[in-house]
N, C-alpha and C. Protein backbone atom coordinates (compact mmCIF):
# COMPACT_ATOMS: atom_id res chain seq x y z
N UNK A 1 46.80 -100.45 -32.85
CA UNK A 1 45.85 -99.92 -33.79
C UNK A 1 44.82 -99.07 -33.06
N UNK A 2 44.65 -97.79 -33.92
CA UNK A 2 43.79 -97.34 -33.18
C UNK A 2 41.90 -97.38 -33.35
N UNK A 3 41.49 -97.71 -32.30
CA UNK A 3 40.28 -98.01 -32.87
C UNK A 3 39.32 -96.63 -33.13
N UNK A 4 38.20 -96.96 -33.34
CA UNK A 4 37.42 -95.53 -33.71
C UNK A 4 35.76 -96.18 -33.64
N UNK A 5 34.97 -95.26 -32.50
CA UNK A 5 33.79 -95.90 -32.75
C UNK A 5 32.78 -94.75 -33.68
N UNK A 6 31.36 -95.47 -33.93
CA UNK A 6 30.79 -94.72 -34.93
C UNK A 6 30.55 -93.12 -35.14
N UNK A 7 30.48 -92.62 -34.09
CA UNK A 7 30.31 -90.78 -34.23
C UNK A 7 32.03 -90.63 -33.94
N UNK A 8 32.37 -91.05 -34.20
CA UNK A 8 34.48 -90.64 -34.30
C UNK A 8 34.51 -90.71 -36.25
N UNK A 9 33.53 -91.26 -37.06
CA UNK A 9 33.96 -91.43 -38.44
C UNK A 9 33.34 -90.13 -39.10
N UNK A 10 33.53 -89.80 -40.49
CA UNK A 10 32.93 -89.06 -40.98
C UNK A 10 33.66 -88.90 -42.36
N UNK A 11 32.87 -88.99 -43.36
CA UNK A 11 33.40 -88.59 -44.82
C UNK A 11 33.13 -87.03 -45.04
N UNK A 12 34.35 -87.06 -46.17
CA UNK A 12 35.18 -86.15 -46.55
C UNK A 12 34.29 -85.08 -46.92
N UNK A 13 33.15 -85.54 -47.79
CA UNK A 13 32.06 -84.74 -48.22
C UNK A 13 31.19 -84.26 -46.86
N UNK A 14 31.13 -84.88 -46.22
CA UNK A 14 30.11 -84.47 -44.84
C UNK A 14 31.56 -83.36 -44.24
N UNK A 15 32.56 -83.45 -44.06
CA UNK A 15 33.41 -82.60 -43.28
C UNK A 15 33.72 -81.38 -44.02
N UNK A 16 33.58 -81.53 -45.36
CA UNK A 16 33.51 -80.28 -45.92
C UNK A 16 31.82 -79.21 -46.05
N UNK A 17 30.76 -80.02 -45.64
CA UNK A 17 29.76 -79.37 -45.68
C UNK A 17 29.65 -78.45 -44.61
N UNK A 18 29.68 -79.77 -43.66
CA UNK A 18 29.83 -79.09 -41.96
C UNK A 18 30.98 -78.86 -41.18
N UNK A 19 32.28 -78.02 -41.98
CA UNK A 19 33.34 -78.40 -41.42
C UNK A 19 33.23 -77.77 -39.30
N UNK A 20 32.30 -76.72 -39.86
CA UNK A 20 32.63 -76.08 -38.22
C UNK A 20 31.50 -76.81 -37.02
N UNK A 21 30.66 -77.40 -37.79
CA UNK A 21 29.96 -78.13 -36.99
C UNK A 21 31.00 -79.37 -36.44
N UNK A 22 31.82 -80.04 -36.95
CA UNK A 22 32.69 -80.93 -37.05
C UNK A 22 33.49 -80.88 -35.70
N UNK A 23 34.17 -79.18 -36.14
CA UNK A 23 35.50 -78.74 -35.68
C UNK A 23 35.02 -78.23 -33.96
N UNK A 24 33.58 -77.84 -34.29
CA UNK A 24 33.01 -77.73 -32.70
C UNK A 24 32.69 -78.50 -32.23
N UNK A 25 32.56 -80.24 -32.34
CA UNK A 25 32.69 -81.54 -31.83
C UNK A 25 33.83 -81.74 -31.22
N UNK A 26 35.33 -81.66 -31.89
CA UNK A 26 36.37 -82.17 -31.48
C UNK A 26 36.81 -80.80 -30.51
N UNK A 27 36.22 -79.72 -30.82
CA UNK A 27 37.04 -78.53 -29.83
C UNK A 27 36.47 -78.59 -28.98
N UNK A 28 35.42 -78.80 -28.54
CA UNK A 28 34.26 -79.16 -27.22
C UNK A 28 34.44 -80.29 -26.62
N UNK A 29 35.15 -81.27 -27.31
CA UNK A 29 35.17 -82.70 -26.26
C UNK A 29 34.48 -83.66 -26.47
N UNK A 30 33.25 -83.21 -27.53
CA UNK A 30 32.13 -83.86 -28.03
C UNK A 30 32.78 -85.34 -28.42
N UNK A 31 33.93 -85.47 -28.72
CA UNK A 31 34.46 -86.49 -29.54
C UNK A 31 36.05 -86.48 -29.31
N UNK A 32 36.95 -87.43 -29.37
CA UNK A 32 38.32 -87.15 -28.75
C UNK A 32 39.17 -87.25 -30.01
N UNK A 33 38.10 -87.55 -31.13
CA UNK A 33 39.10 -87.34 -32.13
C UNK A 33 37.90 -88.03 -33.38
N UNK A 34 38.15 -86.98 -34.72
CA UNK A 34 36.96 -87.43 -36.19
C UNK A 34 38.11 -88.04 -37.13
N UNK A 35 38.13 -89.43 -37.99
CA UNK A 35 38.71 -89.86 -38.34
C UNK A 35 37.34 -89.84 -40.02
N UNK A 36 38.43 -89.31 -41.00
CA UNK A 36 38.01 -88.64 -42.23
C UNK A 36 37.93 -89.56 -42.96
N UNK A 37 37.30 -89.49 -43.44
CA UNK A 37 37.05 -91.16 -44.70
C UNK A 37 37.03 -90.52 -46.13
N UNK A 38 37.38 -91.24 -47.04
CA UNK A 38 37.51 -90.94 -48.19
C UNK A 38 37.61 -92.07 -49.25
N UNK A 39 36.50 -92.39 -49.89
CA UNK A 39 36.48 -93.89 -50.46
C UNK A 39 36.39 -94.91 -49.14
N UNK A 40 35.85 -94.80 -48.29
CA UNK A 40 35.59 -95.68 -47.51
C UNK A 40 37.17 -96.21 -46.35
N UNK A 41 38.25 -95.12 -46.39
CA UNK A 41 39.21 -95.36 -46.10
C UNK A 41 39.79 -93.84 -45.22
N UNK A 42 40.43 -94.26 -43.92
CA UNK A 42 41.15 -93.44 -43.44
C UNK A 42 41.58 -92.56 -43.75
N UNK A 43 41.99 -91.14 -44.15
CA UNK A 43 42.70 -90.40 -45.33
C UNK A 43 42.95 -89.13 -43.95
N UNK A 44 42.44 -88.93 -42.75
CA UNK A 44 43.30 -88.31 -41.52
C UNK A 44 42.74 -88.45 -40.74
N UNK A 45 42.79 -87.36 -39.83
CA UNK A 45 42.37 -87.33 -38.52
C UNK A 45 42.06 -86.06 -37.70
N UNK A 46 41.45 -86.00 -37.26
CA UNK A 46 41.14 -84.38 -36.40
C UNK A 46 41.19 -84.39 -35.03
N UNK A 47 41.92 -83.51 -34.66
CA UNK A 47 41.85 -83.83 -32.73
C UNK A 47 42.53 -82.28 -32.33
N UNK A 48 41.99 -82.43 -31.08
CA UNK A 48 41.93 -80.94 -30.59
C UNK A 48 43.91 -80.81 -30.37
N UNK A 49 43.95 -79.11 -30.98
CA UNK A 49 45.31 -78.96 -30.97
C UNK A 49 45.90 -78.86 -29.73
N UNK A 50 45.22 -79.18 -28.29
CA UNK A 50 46.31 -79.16 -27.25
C UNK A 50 46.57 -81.08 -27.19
N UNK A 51 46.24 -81.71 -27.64
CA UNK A 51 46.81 -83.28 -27.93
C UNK A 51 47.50 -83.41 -29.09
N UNK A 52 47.50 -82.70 -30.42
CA UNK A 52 48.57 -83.05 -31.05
C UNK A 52 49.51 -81.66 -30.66
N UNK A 53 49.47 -80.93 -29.72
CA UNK A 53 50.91 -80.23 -29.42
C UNK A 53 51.81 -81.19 -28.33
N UNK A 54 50.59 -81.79 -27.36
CA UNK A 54 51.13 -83.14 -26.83
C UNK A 54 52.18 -84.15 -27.41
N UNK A 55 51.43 -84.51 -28.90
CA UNK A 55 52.01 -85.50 -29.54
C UNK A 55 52.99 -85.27 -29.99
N UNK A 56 53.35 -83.75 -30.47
CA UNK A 56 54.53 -83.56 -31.03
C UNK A 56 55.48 -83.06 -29.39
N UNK A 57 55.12 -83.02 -29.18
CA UNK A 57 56.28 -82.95 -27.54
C UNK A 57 56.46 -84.14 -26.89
N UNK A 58 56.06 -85.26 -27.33
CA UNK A 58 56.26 -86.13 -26.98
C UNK A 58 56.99 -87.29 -27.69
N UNK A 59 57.34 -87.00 -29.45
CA UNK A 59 58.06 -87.17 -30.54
C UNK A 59 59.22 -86.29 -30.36
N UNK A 60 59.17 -85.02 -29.56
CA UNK A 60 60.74 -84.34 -29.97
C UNK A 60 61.10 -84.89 -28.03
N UNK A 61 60.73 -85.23 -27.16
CA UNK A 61 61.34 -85.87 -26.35
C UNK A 61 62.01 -87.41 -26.59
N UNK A 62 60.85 -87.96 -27.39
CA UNK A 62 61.78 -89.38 -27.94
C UNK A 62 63.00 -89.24 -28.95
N UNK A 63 62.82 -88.04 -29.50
CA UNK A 63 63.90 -88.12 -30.13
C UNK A 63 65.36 -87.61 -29.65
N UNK A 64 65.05 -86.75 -28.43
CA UNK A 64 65.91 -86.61 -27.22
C UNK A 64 66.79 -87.67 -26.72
N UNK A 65 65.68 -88.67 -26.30
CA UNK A 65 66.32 -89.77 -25.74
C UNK A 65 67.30 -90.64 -26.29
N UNK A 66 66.50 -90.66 -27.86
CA UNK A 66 67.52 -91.46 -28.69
C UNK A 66 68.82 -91.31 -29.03
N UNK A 67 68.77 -89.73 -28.91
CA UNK A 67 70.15 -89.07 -29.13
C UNK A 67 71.06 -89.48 -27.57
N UNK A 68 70.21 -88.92 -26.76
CA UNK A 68 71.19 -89.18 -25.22
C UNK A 68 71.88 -90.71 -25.66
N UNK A 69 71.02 -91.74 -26.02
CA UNK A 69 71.45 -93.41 -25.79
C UNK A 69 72.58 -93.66 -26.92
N UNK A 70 72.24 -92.39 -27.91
CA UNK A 70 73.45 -92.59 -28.96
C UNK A 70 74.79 -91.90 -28.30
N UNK A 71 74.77 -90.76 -27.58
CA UNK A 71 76.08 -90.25 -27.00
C UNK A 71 76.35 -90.83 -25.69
N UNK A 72 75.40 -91.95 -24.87
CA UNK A 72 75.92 -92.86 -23.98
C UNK A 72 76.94 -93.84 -24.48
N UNK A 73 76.31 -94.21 -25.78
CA UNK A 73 77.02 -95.53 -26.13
C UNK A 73 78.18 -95.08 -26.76
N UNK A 74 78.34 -94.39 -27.60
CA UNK A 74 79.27 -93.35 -27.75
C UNK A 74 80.79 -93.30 -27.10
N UNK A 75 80.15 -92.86 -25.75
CA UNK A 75 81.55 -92.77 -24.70
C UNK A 75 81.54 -93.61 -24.06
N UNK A 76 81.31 -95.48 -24.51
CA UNK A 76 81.72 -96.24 -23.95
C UNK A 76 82.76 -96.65 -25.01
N UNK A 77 83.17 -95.76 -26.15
CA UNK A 77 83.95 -96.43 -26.42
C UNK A 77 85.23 -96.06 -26.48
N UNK A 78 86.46 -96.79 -26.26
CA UNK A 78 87.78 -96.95 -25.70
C UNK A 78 88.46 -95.87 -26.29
N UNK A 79 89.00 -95.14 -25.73
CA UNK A 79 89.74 -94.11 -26.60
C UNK A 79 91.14 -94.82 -27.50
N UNK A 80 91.32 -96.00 -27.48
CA UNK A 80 92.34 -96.09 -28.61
C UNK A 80 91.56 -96.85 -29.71
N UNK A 81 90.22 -96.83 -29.84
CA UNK A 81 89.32 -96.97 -31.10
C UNK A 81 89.06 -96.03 -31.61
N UNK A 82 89.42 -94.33 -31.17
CA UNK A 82 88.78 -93.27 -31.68
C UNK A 82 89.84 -92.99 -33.26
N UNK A 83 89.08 -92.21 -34.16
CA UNK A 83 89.37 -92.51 -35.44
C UNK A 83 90.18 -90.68 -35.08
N UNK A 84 91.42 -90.46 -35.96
CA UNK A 84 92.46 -89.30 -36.27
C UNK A 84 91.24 -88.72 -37.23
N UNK A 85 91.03 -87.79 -36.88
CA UNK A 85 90.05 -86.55 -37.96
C UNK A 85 90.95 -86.22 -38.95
N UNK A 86 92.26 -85.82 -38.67
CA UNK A 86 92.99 -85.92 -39.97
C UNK A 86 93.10 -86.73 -40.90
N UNK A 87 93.68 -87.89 -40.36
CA UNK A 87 93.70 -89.41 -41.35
C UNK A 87 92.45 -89.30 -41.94
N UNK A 88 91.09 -89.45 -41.27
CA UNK A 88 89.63 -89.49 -41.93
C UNK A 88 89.26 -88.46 -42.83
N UNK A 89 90.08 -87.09 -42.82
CA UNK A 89 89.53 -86.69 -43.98
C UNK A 89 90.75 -86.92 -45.28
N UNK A 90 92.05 -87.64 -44.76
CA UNK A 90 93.13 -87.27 -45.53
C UNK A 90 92.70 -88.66 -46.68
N UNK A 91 91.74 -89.48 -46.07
CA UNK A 91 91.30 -91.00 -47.34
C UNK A 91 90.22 -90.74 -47.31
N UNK A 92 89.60 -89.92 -47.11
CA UNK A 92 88.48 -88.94 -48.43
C UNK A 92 88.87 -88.15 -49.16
N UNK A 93 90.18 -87.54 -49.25
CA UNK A 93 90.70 -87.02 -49.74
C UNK A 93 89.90 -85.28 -49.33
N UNK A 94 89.82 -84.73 -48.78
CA UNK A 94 89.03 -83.66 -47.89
C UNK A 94 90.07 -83.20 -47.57
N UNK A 95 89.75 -82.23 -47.07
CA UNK A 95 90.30 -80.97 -45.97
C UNK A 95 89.90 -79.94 -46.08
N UNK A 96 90.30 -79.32 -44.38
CA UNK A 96 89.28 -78.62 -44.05
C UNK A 96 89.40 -76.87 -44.47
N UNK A 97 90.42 -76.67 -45.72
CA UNK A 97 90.11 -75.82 -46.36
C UNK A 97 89.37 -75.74 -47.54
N UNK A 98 88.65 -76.90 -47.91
CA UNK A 98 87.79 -76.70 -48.55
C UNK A 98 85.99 -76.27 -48.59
């Protein structure tokens, strides 16, 4: 969970008054990240865009990995378990001129 201390909060109405006062907190360092309230509840988050370009490079590497561990496991398996592509589409009733 992530925590958040008191100058990290700020409602929705205050971020729309002062949005650039806000946005020059989190782009300056002032703050590592403003967590938006709305009804007294979480509703996002603001953080400088070289950490969420981080975050998303660090979501399309996990999803890298997951794939590698899926085509490891993959080719551990025995080649007289591998399924005829023909047969498999011939009881779907498929083919590949369609």
């Amino acid at each position: 969970m992530v925590v958040y201390s008191q100058n990290e909060l700020v409602s929705s109405t205050d971020i729309s008054k002062q949005f650039g006062h806000y946005l020059s907190h989190v782009s300056n360092g002032m703050v590592e990240k403003l967590a938006i309230l709305k009804n007294n509840k979480i509703e996002a988050v603001m953080i400088p865009t070289a950490i969420y370009e981080s975050l998303i490079n660090l979501l399309d590497e996990k999803e890298d990995i997951e794939i590698l561990k899926t085509i490891e496991k993959r080719l551990e398996t025995p080649k007289k378990d591998y399924l005829d592509g023909n047969e498999v589409l011939k009881e779907l009733n498929l083919s590949l001129d369609d």
